[in-house]
Protein backbone atom coordinates (compact mmCIF):
# COMPACT_ATOMS: atom_id res chain seq x y z
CA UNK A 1 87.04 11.43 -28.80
CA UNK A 2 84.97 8.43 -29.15
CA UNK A 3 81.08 7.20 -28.96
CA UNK A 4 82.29 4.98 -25.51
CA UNK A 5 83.98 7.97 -24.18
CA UNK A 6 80.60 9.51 -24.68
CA UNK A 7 78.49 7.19 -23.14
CA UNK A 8 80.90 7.02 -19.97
CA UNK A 9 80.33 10.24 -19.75
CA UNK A 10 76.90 10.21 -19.86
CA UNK A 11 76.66 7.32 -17.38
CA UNK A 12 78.65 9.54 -14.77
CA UNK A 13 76.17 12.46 -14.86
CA UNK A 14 73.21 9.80 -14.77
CA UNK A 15 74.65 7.95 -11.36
CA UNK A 16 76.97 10.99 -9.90
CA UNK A 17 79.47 8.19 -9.02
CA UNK A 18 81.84 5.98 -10.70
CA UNK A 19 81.44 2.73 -9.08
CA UNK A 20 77.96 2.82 -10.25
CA UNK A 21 78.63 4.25 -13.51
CA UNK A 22 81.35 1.65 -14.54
CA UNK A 23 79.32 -1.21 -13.45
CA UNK A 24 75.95 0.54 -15.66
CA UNK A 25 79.32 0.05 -18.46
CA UNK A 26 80.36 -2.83 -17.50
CA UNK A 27 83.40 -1.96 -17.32
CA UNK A 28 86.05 -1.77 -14.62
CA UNK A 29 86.22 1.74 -12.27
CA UNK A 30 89.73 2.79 -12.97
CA UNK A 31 88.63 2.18 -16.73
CA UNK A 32 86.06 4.41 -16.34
CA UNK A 33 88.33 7.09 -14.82
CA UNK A 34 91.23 6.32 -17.01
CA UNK A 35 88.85 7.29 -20.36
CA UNK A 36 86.91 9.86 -18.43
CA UNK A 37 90.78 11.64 -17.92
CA UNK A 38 91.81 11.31 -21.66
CA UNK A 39 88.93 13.09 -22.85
CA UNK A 40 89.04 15.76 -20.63
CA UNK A 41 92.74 16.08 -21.49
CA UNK A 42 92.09 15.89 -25.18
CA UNK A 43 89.17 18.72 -24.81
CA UNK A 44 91.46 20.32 -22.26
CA UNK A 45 88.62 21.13 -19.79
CA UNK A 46 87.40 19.73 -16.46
CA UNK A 47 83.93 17.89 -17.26
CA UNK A 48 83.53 16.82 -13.50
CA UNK A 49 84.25 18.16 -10.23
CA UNK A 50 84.92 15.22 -8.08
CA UNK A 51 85.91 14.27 -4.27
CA UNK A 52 85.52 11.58 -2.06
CA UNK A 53 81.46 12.38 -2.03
CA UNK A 54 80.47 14.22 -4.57
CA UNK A 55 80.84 13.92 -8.55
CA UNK A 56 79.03 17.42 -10.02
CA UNK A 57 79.94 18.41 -13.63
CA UNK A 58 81.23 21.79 -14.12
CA UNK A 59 79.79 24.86 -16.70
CA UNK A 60 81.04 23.45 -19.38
CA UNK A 61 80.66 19.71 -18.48
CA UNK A 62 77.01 20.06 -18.22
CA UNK A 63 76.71 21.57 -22.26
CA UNK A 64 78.98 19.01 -23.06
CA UNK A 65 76.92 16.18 -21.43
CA UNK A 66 73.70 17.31 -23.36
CA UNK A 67 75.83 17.34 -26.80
CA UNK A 68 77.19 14.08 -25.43
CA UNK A 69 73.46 12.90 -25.48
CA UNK A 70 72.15 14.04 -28.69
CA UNK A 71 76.13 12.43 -30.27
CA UNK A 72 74.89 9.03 -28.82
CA UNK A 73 70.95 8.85 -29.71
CA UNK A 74 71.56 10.01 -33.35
CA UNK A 75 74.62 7.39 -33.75
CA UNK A 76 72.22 4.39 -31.92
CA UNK A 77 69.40 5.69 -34.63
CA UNK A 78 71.72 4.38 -37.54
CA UNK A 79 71.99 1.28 -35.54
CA UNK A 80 68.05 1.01 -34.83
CA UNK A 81 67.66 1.98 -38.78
CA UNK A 82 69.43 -1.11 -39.72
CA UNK A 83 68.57 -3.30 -37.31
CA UNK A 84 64.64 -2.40 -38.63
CA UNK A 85 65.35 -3.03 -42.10
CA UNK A 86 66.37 -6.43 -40.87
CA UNK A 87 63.44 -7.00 -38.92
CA UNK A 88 65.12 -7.44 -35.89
CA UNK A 89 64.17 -6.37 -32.36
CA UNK A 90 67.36 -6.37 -29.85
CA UNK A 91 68.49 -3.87 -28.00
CA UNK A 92 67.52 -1.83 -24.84
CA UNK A 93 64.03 -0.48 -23.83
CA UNK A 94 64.07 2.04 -21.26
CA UNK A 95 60.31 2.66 -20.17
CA UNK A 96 58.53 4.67 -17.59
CA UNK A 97 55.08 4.09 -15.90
CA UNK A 98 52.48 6.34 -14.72
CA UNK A 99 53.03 5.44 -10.54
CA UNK A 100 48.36 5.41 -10.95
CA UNK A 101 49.14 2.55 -13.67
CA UNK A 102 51.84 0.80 -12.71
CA UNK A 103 50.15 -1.89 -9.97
CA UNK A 104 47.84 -2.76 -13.33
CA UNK A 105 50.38 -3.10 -15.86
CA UNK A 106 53.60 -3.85 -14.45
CA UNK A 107 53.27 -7.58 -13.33
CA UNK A 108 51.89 -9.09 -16.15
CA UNK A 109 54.11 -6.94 -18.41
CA UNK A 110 57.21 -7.49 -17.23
CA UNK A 111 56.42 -11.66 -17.40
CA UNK A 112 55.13 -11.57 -20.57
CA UNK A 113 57.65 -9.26 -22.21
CA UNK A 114 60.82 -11.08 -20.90
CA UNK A 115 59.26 -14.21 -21.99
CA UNK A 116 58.04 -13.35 -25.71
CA UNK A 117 61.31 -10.59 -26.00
CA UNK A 118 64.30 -12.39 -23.77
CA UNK A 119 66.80 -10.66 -26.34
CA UNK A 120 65.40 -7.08 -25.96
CA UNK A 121 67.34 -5.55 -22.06
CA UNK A 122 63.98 -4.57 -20.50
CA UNK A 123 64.24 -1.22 -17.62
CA UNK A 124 61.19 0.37 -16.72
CA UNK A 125 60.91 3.03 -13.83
CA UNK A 126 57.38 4.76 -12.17
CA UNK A 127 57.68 7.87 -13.15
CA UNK A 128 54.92 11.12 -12.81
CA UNK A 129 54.30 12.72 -16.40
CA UNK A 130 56.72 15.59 -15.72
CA UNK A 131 59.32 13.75 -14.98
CA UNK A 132 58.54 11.48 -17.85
CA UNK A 133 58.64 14.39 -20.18
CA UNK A 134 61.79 15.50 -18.84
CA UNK A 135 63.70 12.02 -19.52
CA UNK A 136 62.40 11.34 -22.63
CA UNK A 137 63.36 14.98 -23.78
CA UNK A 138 66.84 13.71 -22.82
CA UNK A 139 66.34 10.52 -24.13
CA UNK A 140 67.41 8.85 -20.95
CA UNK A 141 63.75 6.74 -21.69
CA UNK A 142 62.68 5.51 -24.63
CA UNK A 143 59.04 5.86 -23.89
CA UNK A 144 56.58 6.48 -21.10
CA UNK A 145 52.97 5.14 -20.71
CA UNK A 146 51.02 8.21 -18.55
CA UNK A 147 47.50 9.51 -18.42
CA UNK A 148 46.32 11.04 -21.91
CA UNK A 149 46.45 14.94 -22.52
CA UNK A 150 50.29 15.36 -21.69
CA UNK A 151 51.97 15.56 -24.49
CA UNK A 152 54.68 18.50 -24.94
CA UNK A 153 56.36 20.45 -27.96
CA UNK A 154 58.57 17.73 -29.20
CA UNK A 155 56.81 14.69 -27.76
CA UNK A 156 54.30 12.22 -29.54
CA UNK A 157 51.25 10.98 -27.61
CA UNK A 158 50.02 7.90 -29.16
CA UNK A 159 46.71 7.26 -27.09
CA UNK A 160 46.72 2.73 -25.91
CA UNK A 161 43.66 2.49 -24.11
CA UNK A 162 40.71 3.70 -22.39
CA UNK A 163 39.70 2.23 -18.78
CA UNK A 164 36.55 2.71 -17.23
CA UNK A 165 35.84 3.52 -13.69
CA UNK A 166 33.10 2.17 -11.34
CA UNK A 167 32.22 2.88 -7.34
CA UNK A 168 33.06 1.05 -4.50
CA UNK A 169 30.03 1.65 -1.87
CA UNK A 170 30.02 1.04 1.54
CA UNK A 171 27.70 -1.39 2.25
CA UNK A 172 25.02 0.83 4.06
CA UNK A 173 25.43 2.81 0.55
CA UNK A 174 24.96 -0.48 -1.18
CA UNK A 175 21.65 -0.89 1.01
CA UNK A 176 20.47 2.57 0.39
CA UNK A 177 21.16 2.53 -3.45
CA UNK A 178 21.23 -0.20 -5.83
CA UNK A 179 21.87 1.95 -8.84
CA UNK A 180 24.96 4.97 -8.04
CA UNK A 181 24.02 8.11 -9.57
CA UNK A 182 26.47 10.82 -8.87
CA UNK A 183 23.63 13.29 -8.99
CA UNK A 184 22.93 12.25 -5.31
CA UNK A 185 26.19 13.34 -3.80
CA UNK A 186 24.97 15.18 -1.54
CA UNK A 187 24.13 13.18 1.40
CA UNK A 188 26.89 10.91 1.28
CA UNK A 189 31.27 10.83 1.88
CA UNK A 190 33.33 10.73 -1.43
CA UNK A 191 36.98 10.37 -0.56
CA UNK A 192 39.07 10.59 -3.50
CA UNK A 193 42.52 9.79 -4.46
CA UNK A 194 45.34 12.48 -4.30
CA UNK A 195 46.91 13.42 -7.66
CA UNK A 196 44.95 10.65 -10.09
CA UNK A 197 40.96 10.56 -9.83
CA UNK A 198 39.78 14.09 -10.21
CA UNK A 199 42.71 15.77 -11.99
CA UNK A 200 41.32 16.36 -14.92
CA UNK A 201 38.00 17.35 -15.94
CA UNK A 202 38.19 14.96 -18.69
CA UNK A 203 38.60 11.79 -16.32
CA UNK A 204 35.49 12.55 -13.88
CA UNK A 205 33.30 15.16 -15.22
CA UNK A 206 31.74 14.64 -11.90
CA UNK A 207 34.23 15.13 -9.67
CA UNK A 208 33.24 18.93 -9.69
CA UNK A 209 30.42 17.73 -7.69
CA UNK A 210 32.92 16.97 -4.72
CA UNK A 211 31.91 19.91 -2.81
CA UNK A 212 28.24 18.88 -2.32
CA UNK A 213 29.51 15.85 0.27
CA UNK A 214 29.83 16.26 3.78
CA UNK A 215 33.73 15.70 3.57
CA UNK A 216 36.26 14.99 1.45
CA UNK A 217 39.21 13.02 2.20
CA UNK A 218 42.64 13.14 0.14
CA UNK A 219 44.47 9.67 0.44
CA UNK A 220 47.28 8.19 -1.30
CA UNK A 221 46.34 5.24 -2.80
CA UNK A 222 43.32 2.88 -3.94
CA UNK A 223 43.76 0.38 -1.37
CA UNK A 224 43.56 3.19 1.40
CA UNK A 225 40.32 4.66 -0.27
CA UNK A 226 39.00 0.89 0.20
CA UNK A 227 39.82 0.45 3.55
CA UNK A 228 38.42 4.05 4.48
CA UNK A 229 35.02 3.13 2.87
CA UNK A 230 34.65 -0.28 4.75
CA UNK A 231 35.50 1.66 8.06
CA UNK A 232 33.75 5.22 7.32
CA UNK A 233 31.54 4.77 5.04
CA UNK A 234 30.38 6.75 1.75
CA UNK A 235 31.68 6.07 -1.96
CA UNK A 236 34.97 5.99 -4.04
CA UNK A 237 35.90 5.97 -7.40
CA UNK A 238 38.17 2.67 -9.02
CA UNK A 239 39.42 2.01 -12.27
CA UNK A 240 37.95 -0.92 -13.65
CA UNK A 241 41.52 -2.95 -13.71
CA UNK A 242 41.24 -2.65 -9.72
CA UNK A 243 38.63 -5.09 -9.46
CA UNK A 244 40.70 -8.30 -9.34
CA UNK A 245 41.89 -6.96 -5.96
CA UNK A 246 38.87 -7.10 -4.47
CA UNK A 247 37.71 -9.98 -2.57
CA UNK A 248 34.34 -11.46 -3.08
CA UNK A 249 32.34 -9.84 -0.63
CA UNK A 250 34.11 -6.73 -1.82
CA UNK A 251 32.62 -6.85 -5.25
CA UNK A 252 29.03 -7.00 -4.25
CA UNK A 253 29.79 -3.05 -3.69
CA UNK A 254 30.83 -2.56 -6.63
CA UNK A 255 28.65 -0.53 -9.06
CA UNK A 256 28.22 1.28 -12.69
CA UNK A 257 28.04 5.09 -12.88
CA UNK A 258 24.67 5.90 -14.09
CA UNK A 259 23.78 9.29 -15.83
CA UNK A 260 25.35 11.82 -18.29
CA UNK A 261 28.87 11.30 -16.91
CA UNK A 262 31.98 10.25 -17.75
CA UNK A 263 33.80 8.02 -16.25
CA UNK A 264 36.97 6.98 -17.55
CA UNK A 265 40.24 7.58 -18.12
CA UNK A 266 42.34 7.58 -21.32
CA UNK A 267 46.20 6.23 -21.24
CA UNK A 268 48.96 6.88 -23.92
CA UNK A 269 52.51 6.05 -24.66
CA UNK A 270 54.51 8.73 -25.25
CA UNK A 271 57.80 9.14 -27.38
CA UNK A 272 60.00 12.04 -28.73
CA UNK A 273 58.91 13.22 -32.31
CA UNK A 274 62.27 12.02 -33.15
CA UNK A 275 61.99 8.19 -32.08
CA UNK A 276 61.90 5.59 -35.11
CA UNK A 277 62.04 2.05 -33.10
CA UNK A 278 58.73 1.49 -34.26
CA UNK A 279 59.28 -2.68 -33.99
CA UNK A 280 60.29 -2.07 -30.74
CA UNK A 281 57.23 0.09 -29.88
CA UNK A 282 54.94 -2.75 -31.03
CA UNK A 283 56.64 -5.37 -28.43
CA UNK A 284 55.08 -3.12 -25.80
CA UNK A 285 51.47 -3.25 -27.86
CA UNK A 286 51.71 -6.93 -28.55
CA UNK A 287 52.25 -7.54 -24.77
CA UNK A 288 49.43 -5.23 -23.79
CA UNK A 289 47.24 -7.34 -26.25
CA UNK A 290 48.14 -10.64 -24.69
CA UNK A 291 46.92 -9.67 -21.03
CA UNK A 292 44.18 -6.26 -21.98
CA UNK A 293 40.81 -6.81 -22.32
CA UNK A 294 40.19 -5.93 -26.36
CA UNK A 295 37.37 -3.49 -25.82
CA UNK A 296 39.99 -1.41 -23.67
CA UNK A 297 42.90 -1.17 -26.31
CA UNK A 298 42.26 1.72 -29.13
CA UNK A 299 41.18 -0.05 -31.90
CA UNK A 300 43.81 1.29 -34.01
CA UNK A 301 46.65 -0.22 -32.23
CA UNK A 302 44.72 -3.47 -31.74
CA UNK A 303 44.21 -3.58 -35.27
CA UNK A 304 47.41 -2.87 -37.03
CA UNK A 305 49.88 -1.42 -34.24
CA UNK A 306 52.08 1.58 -33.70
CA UNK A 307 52.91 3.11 -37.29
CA UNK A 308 55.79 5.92 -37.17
């Protein structure tokens, strides 16, 4: 039994099919199959059930594959250990991004972290926190930037920034109200965004106000919420990072959130309690600093980075 034999197997149960798995490898198919079938004959038990469509491990292949797992991270931590003491940052970063964060990060990011980091193999996938919990439990991710207050048993939330939030007005709101307070819901539309704006109490403490409107609409994205505003009328809520979107006549209905609320919302990376990469955490800091406004980015982390 060896490490590669490992990882093959690992890459099987990630794609459920060998083509895909021996070119994640890079290695040839029958390769692939060829150590797959000496490892299974040297354990003397099946690991996968496969057929023309399917590839589905069996009982005992799936406890093997999670022993498989743990057998790879802890031998790539001696690696990582090393590779730290020398200062150097190589390697692969698996990342996930909230799908609410992603159109603010991801762009910029991914230029300015292949640029500054060519020798680091940069994958990053939108994930929801659950999922992102799951996968870095498995340690199919290295780390997952999410809204703040997820963190599990096992997992380490290290909190990155804090965003504000504004409203966009229709223009007859505009007209009516220079200043938005949200203690005057009650005579106008809020529509809100499914799954992200009033999800937790800690994000919109006036949210819970909702009710007081004369409807409510649940839409899927920002851009939506816009469009529904310019054509209904009424009020939503954007994060602050949204406003480069907006075209110019678009920002004159733009306005602060007056009164005792908050209005913000607080993003983390997470990683497993485990994780010691801490160089290669700080490439994903350093590139947030290069495109972030300062005043967003916890001081802490601006100020002397991620320190595991």
């Amino acid at each position: 039994m060896t490490l590669q034999q490992l990882k093959y197997v690992i890459a099987i149960d990630r794609y459920r099919n060998f083509a895909k798995a021996a070119e994640a490898c890079e290695v040839s198919q029958p390769t692939l199959s060829a150590m797959l079938s000496k490892l299974e004959e040297e354990l003397d038990v099946k690991i996968f059930e496969r057929n023309n469509k399917n590839v589905v491990p069996t009982r005992s292949g799936e406890r093997i594959i999670r022993q498989a797992e743990k057998a790879v991270n802890e031998a790539e931590r001696i690696e990582w250990i090393v590779s730290e003491d020398k200062g150097n940052v190589v390697g692969e970063l698996a990342l996930s991004v909230g799908p609410t964060i992603a159109p603010y990060l991801l762009p910029k990011f991914i230029k300015l972290y292949t640029q500054e980091f060519p020798q680091v193999r940069l994958s990053i996938a939108e994930m929801k926190a659950d999922a992102m919990i799951g996968e870095l439990r498995t340690g199919r991710i290295d780390a997952g930037i999410a809204l703040s207050g997820n963190s599990r048993q096992g997992i380490v939330e290290i909190p990155l920034y804090t965003e504000r939030f504004v409203v966009y007005l229709s223009k007859e709101c505009v007209q009516k109200q220079e200043v938005f307070n949200p203690d005057n819901l009650e005579h106008e539309k809020m529509w809100v965004m499914k799954e992200a704006q009033c999800l937790r109490e800690s994000a919109f403490s006036f949210c819970k106000a909702k009710a007081r409107g004369r409807h409510t609409y649940e839409a899927g994205s920002i851009e939506t919420l816009i469009r529904i505003v310019d054509e209904n009328g009424g009020f939503t809520i954007i994060p602050e990072m949204h406003l480069p979107f907006l075209t110019e006549s678009q920002r004159q209905n733009v306005r602060e959130i007056e009164g005792n609320h908050l209005s913000q919302r607080r993003v983390s990376l997470y990683i497993r309690e485990d994780y010691i990469r801490q160089s290669m955490l700080n490439t994903v800091t350093d590139t947030l600093l290069h495109f972030m406004p300062r005043r967003m980015m916890e001081e802490r982390i601006a100020k002397y980075g991620i320190k595991l």
